[in-house]
Protein backbone atom coordinates (compact mmCIF):
# COMPACT_ATOMS: atom_id res chain seq x y z
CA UNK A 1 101.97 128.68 161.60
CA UNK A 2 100.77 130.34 164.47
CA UNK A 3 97.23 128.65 165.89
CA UNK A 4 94.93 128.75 168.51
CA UNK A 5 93.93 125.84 169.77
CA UNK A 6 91.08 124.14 172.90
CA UNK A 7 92.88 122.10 174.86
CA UNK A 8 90.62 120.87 176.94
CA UNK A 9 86.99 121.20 178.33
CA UNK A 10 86.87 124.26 180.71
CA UNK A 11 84.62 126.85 182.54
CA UNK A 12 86.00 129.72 181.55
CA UNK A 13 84.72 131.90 184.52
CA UNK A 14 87.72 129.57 186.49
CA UNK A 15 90.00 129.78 183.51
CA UNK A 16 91.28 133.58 182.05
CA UNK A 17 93.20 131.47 179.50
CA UNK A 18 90.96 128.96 177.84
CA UNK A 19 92.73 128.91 174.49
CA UNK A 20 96.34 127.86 174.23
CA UNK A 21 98.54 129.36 171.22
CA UNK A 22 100.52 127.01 169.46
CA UNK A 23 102.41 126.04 166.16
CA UNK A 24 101.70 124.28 163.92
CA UNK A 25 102.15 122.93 159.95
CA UNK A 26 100.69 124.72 157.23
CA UNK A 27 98.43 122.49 156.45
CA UNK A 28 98.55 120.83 152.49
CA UNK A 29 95.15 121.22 150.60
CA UNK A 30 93.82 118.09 149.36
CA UNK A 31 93.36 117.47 145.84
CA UNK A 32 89.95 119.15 145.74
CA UNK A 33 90.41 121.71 148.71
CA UNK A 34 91.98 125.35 148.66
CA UNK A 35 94.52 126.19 151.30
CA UNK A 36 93.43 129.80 152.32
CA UNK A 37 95.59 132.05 154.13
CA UNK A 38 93.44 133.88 157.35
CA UNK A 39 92.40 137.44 157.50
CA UNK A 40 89.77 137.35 159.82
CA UNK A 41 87.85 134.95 161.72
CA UNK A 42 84.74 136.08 164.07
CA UNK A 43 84.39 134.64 167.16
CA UNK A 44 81.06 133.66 168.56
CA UNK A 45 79.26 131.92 170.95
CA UNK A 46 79.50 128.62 169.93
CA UNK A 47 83.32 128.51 170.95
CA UNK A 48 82.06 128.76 174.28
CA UNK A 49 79.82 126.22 174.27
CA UNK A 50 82.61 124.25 172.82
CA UNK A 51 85.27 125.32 175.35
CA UNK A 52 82.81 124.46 178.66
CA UNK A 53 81.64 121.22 177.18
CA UNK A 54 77.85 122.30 176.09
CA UNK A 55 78.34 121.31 172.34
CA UNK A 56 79.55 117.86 170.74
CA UNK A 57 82.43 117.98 171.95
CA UNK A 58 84.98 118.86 169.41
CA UNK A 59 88.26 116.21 168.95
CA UNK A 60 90.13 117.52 171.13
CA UNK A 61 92.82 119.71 170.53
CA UNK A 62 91.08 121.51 168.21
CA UNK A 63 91.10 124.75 166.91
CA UNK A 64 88.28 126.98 166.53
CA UNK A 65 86.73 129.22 164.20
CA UNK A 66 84.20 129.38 161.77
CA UNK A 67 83.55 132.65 160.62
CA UNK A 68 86.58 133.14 158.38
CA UNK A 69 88.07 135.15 155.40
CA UNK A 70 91.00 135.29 153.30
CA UNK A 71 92.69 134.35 150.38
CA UNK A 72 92.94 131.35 148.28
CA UNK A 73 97.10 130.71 148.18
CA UNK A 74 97.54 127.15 147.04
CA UNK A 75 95.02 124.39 145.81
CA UNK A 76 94.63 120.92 145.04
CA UNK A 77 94.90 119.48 141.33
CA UNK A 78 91.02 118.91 141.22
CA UNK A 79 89.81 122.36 142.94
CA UNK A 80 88.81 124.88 139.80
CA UNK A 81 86.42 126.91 141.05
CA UNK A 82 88.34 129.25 143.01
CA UNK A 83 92.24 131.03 141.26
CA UNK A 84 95.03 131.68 143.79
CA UNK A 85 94.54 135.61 145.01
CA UNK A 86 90.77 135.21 145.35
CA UNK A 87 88.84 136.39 148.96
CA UNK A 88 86.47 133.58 150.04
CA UNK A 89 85.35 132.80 153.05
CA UNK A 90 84.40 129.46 155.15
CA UNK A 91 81.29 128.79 157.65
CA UNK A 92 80.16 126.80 160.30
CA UNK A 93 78.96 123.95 157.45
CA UNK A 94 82.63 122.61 156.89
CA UNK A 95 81.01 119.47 154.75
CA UNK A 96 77.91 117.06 154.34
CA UNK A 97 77.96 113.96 152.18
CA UNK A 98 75.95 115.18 149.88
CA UNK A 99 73.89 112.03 148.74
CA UNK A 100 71.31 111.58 152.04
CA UNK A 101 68.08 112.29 151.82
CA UNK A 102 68.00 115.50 153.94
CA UNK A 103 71.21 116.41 151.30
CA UNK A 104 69.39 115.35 148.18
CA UNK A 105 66.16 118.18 149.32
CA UNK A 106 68.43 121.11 150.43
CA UNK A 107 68.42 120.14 154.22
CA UNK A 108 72.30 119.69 154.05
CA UNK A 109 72.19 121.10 157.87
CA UNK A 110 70.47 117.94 158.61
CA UNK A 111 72.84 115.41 157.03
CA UNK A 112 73.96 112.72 159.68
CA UNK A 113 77.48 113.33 158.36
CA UNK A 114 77.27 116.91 158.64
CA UNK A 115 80.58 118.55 159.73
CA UNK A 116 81.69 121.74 161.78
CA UNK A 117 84.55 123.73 160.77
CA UNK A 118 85.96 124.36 164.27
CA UNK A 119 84.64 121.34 165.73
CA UNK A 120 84.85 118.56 163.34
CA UNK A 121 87.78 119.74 161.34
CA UNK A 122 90.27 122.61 162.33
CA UNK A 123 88.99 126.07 161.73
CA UNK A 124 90.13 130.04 161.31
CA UNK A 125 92.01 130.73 164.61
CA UNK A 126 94.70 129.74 162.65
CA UNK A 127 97.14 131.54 159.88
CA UNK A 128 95.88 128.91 157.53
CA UNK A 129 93.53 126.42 157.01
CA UNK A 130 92.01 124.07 154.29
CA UNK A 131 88.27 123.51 152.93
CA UNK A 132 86.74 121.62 150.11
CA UNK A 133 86.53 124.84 147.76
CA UNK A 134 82.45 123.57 147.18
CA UNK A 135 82.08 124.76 150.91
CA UNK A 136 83.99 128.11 150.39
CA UNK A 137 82.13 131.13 149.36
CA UNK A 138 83.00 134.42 146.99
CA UNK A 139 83.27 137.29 149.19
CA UNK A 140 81.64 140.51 147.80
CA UNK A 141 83.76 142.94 146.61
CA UNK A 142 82.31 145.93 148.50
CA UNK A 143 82.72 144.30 151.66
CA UNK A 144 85.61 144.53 153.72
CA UNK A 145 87.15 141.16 155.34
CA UNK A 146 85.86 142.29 158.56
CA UNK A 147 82.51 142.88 158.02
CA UNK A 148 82.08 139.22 155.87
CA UNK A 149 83.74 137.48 158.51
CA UNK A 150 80.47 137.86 160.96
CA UNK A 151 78.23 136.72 158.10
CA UNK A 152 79.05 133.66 157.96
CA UNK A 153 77.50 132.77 160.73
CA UNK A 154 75.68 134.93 162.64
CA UNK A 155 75.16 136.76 159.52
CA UNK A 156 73.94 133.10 157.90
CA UNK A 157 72.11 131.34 160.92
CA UNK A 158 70.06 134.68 161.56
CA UNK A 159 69.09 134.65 157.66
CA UNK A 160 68.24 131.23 158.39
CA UNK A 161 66.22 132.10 161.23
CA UNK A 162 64.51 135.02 159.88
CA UNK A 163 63.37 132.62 156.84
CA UNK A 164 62.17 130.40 159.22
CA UNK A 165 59.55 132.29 161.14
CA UNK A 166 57.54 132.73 157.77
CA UNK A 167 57.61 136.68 158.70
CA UNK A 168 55.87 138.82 156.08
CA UNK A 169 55.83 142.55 155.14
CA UNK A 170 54.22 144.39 158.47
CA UNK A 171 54.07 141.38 160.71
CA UNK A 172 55.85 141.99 164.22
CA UNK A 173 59.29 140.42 165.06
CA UNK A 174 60.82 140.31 168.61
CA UNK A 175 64.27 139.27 169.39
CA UNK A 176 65.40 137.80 172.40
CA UNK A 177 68.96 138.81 173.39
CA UNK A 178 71.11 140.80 170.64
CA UNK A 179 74.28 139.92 169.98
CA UNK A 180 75.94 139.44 166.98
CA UNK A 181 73.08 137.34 165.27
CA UNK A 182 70.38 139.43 166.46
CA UNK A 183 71.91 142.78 165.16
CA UNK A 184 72.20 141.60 162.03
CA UNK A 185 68.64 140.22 162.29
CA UNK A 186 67.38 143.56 162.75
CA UNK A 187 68.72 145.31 160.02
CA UNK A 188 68.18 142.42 156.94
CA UNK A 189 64.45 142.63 159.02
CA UNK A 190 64.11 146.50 157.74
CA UNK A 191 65.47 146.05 154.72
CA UNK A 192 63.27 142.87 153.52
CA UNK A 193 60.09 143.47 155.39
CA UNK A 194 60.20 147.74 155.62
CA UNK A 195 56.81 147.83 157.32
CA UNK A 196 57.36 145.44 160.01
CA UNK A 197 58.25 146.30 163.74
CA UNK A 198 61.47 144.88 165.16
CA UNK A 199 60.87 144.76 168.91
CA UNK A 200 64.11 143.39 171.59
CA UNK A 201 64.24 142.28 174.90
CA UNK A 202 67.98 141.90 176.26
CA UNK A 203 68.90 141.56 179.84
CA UNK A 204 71.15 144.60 178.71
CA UNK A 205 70.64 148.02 179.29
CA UNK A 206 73.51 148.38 176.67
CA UNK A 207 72.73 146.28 174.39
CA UNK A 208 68.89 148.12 174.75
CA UNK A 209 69.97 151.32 173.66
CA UNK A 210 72.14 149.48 170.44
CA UNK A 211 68.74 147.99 169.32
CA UNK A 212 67.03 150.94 169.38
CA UNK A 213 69.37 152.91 167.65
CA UNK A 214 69.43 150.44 164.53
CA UNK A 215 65.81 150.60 164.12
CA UNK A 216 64.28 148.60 166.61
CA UNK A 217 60.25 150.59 167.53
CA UNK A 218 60.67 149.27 171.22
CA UNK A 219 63.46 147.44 173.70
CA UNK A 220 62.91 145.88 176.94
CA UNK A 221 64.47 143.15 179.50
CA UNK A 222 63.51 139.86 178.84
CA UNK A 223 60.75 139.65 181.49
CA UNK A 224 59.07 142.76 180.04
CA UNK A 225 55.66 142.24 178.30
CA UNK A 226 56.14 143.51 174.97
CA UNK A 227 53.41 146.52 174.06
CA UNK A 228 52.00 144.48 171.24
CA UNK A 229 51.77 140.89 170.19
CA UNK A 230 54.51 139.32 167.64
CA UNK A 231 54.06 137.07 165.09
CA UNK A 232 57.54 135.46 165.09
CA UNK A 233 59.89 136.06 168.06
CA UNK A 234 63.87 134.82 167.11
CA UNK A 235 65.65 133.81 170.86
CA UNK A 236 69.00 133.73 170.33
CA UNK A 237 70.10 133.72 174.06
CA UNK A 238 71.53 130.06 176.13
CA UNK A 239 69.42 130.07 178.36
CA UNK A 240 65.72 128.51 178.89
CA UNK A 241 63.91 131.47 180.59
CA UNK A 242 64.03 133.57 177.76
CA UNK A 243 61.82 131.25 175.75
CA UNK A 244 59.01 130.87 178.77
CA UNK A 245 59.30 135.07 178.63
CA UNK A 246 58.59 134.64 174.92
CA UNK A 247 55.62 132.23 174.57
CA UNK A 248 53.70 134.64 176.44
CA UNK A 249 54.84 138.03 173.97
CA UNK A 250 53.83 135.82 170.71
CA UNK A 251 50.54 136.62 169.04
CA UNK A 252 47.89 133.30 168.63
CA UNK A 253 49.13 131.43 165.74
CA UNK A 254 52.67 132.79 165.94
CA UNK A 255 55.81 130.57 165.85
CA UNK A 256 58.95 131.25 168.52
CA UNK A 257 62.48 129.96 166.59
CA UNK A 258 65.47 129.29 168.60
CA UNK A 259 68.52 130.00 167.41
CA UNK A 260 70.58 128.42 169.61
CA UNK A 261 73.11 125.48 169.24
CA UNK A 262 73.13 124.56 172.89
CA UNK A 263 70.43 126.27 175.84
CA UNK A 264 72.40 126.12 179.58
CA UNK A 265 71.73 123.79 182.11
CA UNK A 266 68.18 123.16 182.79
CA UNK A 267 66.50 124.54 185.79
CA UNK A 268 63.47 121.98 186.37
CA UNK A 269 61.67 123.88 188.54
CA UNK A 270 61.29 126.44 185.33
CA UNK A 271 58.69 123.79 184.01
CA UNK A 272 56.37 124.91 186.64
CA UNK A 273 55.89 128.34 185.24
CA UNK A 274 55.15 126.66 182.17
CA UNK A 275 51.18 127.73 181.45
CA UNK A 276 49.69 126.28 179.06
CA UNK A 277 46.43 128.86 178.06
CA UNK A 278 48.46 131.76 177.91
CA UNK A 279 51.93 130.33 176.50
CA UNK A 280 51.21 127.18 174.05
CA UNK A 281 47.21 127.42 173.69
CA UNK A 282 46.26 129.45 170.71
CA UNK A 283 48.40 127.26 168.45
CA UNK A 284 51.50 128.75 169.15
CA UNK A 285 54.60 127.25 167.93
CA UNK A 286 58.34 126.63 168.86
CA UNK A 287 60.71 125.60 166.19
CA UNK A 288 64.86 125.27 166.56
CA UNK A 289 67.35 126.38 164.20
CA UNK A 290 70.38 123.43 163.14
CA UNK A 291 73.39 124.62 161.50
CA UNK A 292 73.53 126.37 158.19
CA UNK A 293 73.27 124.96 154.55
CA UNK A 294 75.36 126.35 152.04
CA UNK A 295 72.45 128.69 150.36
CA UNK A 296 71.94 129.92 153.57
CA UNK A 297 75.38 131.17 153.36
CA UNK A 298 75.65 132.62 149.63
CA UNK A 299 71.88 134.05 150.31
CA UNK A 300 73.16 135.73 153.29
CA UNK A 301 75.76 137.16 151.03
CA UNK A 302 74.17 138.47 148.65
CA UNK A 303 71.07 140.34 150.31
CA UNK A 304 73.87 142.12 152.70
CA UNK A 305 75.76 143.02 149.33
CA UNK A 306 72.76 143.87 147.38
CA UNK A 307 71.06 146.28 150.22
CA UNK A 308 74.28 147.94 151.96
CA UNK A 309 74.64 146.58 155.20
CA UNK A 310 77.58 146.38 157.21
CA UNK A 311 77.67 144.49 160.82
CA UNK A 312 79.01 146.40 163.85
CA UNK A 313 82.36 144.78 164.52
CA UNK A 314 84.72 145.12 167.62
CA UNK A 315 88.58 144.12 166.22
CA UNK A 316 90.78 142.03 168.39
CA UNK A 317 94.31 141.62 168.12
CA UNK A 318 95.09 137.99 166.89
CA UNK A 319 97.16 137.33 170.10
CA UNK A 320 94.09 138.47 172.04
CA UNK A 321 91.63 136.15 171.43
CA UNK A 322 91.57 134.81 174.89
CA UNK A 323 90.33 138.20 175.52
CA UNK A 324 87.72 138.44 172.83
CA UNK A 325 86.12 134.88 174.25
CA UNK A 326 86.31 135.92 177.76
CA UNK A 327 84.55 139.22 177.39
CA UNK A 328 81.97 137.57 174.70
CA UNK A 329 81.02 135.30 177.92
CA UNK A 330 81.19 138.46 180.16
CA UNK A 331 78.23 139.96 177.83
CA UNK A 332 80.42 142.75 176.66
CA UNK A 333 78.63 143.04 173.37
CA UNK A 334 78.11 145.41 170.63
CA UNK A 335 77.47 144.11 167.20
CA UNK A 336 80.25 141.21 166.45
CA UNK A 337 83.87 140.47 167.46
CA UNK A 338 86.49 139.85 165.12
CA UNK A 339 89.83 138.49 165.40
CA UNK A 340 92.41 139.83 163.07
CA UNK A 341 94.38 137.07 162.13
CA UNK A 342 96.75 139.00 159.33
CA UNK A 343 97.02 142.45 158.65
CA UNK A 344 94.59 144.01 156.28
């Protein structure tokens, strides 16, 4: 099979070509996994981070992926839940052992053995791959394989998120950047909480416009002040700015969640604009966002299902996913990129 794989640890403004193709075995499902053949697989930020080093580093070579969807071809003598022909699709939580503590009260995200599909075990830039068919999901039938693929991450981390800042029906959100994550934010944000105000700040005049045309009441750059104080702000940018910007948007008592696997590169002398009365006084909070549990994912699902939504998506050629990771790092973003590993 044809497969994408990192090769090494790179900075891909230096490197056009930070993936390598190669082939490889189908792989052979274990006795409770499900080989799936690869429609789609989205690609998203965290494959950079993994490519220039900023994540645990994946086992190098390794290949990527962990927003993927297809169909169930072969399984193991054990796996039941699943019948060859059936669409499922695979997430960033590739397993977790299930009998921790964090496990045993639904914080499988937390688990000390938690694993990455992409980075711990190889993921959907491939033709095939295999999963444990208890961390493969049911794709709903009125969704196209395009569209799921993006849920099951950004789709399921910014569900995650949005559960996270304890928003309520007419309480203010702000996001910080909006990419893929962030767009989808927005729109399960007006369809759970109708009377709330989704207010962005992107460094983006692009991405500005995008916002605002989903729904958002107001978009800005990320230095702007925003024109009324927010109860939960969501940053999903990698960088450490954007979260000094936000302290000073959030109303007293409200809680900033980051929704970011990695932030850049420190700058130190950022801790001197640090101020404590007008940022952190007030009782102000900052929470972070790790991984995805599985009811994240299937949640996820099912409220997109249930109320209609569909993702943007920009389609790649599978032979062009250099191309799709070089201009996700080059900010050329509308909604979510998508590789199409098969034909549809």
């Amino acid at each position: 099979m044809k497969a994408w794989i990192i090769e090494r640890i790179t900075q891909i403004e230096a490197d056009s070509a930070p993936l390598k193709m190669i082939e490889l075995p189908v792989p052979q499902p274990g006795a409770d996994q499900i080989l799936i053949k690869v429609e789609t697989c989205g690609v998203c930020h965290t494959e950079i981070d993994e490519i220039e080093g900023r994540a645990a580093p994946p086992q190098l070579p390794m290949v990527p992926g962990h927003q993927i969807v297809g169909q169930v071809v072969e399984k193991g003598k054990l796996a039941k839940k699943f019948q060859i022909g059936d669409r499922v699709g695979v997430a960033w939580i590739y397993a977790a052992c299930g009998r921790c503590p964090f496990c045993l009260r639904g914080e499988e995200n937390l688990c000390e053995q938690f694993k990455a599909t992409g980075r711990d075990a190889p993921g959907g830039y491939a033709e095939y791959m295999v999963v444990n068919e208890n961390f493969a999901y049911s794709i709903p039938e009125n969704m196209d394989a395009y569209q799921a693929a993006p849920l099951l991450c950004a789709g399921a981390i910014g569900y995650r998120s949005l559960r996270l800042t304890k928003l309520k029906n007419g309480m203010r959100l702000g996001l910080t950047g909006f990419g893929a994550s962030a767009h989808l934010v927005l729109m399960m944000t007006r369809a759970m909480f109708p009377e709330s105000e989704v207010y962005v700040f992107s460094r983006s005049p692009g991405e500005r416009e995008f916002a605002q045309k989903l729904g958002a009441v107001w978009a800005g750059a990320i230095e702007d002040a925003s024109p009324k104080a927010l109860d939960a702000i969501i940053d999903t940018t990698p960088a450490w700015k954007p979260v000094l910007e936000a302290l000073r948007n959030l109303a007293p008592g409200g809680r900033l969640v980051v929704n970011a696997i990695r932030k850049e590169d420190f700058d130190r002398h950022l801790l001197t604009e640090l101020d404590y009365p007008s940022q952190l006084w007030m009782e102000k909070e900052i929470k972070s966002v790790a991984n995805v549990t599985r009811k994240d994912v299937e949640e996820c699902l099912q409220l997109i299902a249930q109320k209609d939504i569909r993702p943007e998506v920009q389609i790649y050629p599978f032979d062009q996913a250099n191309q799709a990771i070089l201009d996700l790092k080059n900010r050329k973003i509308k909604g979510a990129k998508v590789l199409a590993v098969a034909s549809q």
